[in-house]
N, C-alpha and C. Protein backbone atom coordinates (compact mmCIF):
# COMPACT_ATOMS: atom_id res chain seq x y z
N UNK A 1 -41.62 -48.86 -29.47
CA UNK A 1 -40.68 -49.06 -28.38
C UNK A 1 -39.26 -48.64 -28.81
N UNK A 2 -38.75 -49.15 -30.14
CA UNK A 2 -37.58 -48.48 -30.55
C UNK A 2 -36.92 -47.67 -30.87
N UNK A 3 -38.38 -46.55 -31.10
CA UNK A 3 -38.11 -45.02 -31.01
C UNK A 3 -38.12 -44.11 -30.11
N UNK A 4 -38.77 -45.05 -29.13
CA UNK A 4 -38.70 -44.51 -27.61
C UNK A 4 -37.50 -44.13 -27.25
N UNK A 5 -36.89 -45.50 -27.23
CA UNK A 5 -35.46 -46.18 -26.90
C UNK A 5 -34.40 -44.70 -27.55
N UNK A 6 -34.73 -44.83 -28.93
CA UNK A 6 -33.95 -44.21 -29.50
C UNK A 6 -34.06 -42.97 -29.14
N UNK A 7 -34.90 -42.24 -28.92
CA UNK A 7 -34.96 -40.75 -28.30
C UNK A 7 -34.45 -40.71 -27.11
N UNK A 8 -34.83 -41.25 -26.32
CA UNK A 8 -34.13 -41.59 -24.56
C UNK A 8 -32.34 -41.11 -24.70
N UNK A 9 -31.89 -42.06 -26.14
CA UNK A 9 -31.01 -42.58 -25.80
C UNK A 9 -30.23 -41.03 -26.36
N UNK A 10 -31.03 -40.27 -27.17
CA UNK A 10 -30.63 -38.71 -28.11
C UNK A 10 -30.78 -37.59 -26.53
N UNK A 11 -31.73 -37.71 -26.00
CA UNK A 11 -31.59 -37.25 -24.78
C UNK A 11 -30.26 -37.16 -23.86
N UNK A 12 -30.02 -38.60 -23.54
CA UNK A 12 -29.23 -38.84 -22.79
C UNK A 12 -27.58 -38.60 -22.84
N UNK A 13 -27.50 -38.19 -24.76
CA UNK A 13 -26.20 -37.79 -25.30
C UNK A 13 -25.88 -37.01 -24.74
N UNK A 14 -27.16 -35.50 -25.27
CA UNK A 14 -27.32 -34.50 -24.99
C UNK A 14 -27.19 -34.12 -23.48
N UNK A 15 -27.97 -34.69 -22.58
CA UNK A 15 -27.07 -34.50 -21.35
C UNK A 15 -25.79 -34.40 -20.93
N UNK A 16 -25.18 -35.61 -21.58
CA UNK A 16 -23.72 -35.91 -21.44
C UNK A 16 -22.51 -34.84 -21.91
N UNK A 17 -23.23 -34.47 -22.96
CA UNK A 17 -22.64 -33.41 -23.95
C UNK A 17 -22.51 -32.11 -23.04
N UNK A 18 -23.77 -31.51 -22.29
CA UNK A 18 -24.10 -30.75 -21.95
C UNK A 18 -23.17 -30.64 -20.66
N UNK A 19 -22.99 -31.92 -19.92
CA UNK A 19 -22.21 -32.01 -18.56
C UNK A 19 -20.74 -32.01 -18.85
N UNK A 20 -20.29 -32.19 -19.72
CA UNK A 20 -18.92 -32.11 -20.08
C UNK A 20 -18.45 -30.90 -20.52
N UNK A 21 -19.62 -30.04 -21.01
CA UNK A 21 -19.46 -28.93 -21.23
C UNK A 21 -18.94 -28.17 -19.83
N UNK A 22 -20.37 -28.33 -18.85
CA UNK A 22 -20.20 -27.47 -18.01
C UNK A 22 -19.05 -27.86 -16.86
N UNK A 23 -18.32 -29.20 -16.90
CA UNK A 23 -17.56 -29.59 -16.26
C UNK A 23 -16.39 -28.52 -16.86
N UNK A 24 -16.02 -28.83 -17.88
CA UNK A 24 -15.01 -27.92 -18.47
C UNK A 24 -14.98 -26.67 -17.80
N UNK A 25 -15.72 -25.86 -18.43
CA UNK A 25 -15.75 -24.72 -17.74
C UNK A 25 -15.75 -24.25 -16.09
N UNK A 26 -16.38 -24.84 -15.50
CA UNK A 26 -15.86 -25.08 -13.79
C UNK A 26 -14.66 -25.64 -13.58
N UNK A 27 -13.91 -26.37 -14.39
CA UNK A 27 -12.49 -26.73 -14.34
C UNK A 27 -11.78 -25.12 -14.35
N UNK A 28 -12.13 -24.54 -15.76
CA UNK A 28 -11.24 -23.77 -16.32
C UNK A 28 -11.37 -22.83 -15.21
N UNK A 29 -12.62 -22.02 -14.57
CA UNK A 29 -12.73 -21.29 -13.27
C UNK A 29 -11.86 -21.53 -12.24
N UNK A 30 -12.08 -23.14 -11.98
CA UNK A 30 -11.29 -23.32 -10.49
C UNK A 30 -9.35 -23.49 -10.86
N UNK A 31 -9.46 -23.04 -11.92
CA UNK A 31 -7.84 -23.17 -12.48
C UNK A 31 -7.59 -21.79 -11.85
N UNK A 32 -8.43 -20.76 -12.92
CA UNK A 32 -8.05 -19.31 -12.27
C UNK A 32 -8.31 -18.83 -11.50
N UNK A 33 -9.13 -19.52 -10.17
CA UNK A 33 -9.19 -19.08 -9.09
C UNK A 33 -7.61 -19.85 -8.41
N UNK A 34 -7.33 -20.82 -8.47
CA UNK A 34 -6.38 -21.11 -7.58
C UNK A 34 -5.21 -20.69 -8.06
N UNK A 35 -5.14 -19.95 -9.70
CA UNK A 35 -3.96 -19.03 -9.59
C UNK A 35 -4.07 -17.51 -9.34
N UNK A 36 -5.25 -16.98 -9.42
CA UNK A 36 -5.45 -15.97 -7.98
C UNK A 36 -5.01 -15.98 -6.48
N UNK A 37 -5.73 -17.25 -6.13
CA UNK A 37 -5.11 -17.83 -4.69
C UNK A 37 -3.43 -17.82 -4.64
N UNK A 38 -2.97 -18.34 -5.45
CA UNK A 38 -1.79 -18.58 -5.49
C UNK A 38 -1.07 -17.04 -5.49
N UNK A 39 -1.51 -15.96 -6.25
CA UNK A 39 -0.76 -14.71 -6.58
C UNK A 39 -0.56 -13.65 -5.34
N UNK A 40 -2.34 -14.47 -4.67
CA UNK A 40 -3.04 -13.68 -3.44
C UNK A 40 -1.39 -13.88 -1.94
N UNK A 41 -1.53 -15.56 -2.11
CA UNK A 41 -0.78 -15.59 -1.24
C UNK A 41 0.88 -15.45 -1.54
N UNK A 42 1.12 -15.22 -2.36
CA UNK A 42 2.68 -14.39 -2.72
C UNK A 42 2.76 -13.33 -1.68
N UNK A 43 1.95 -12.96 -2.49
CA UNK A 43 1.20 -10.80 -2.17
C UNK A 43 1.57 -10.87 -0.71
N UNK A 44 0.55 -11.73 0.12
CA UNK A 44 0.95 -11.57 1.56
C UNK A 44 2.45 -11.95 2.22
N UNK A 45 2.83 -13.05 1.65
CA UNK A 45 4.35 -13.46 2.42
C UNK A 45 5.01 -12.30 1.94
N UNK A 46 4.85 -11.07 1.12
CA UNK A 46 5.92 -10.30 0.84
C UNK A 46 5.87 -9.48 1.79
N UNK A 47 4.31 -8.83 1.88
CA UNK A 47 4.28 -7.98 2.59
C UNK A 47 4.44 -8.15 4.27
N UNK A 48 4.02 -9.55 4.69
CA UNK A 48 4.33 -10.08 5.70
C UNK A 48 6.11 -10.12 5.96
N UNK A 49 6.70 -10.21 5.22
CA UNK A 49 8.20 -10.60 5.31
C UNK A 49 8.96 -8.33 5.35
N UNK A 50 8.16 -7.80 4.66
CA UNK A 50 8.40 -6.41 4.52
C UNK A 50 8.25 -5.90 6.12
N UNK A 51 6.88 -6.45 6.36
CA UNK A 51 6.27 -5.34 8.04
C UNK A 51 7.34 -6.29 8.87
N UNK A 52 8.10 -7.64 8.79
CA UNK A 52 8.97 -7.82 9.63
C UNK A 52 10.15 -7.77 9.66
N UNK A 53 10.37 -7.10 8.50
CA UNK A 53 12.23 -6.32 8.14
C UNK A 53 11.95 -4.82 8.87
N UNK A 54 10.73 -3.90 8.67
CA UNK A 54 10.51 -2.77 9.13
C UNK A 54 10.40 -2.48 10.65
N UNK A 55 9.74 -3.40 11.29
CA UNK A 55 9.57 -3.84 12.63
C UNK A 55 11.06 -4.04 13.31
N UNK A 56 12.12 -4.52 12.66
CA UNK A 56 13.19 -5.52 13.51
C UNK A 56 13.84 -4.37 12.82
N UNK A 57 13.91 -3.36 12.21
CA UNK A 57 15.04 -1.87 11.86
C UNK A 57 14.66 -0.81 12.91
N UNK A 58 15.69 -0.01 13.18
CA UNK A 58 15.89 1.16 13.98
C UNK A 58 15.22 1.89 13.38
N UNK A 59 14.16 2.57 14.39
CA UNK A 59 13.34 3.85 14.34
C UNK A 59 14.18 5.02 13.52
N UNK A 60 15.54 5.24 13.95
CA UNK A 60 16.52 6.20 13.43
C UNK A 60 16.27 6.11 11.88
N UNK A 61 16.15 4.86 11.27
CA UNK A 61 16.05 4.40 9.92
C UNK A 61 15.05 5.33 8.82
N UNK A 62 14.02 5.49 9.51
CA UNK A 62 12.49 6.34 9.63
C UNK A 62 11.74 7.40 9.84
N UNK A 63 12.35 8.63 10.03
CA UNK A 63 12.30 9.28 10.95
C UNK A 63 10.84 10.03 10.51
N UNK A 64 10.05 10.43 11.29
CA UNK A 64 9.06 11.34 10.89
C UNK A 64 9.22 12.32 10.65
N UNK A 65 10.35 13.22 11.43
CA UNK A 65 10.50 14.37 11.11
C UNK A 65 11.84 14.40 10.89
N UNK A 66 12.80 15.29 9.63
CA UNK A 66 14.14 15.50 9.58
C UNK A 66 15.08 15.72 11.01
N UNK A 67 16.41 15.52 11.06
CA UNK A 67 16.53 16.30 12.32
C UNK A 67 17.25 17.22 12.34
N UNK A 68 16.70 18.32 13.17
CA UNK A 68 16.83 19.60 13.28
C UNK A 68 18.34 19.76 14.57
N UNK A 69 19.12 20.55 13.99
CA UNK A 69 20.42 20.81 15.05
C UNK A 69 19.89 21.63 16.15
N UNK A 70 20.67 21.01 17.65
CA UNK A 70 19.96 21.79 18.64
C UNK A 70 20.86 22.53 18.82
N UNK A 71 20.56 23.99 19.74
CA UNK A 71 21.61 24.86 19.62
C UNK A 71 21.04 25.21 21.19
N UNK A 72 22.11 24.96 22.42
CA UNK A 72 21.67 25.57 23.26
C UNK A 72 22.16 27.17 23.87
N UNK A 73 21.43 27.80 24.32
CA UNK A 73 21.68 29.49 24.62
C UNK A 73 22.19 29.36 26.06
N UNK A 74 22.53 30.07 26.58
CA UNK A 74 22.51 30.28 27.89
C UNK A 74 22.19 31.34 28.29
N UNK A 75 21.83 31.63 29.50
CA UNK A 75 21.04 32.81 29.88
C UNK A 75 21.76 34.09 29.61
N UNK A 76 21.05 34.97 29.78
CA UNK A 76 22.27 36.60 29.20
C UNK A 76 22.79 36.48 30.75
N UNK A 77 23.75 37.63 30.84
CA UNK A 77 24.79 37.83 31.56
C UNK A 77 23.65 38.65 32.75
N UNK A 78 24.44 38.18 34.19
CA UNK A 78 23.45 39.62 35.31
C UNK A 78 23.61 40.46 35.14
N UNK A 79 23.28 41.64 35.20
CA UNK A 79 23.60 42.90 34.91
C UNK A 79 23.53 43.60 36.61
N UNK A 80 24.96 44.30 37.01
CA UNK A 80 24.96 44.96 38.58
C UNK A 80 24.87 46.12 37.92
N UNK A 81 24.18 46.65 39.40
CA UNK A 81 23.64 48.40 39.34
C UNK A 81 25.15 48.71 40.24
């Protein structure tokens, strides 16, 4: 009976041992996931705060194309026979 006991009880270390292990390590994961999370959501308020500085600026600011000087002609002169 007392070696029963006593093995049960070598078992039951070993579990313990084993769960503290793996507790650890799911700690240490959910550390660097929530400083991912954390980096993730930086990332967005910047870019969120960027598309609404770009949004609330003048198109002029932006332009797609350079701008080109207009030059207007006027028609040639009539010519009488």
């Amino acid at each position: 009976m007392k070696q029963q006991l006593q093995q049960r009880l070598q078992q039951l270390k070993a579990e313990y041992e084993s769960g503290k292990k793996v507790l650890a390590e799911l700690e240490a994961k959910q550390a660097n996931v929530r400083d991912t999370l954390l980096r993730i959501a930086g990332a967005i308020q910047v870019l969120e705060e960027e598309l609404a500085q770009v949004e609330s600026e003048p198109l002029s600011e932006y332009p797609l194309y350079p701008k080109t000087p207009t030059i207007e002609v006027s028609p040639p002169p009539e010519i009488e026979d």
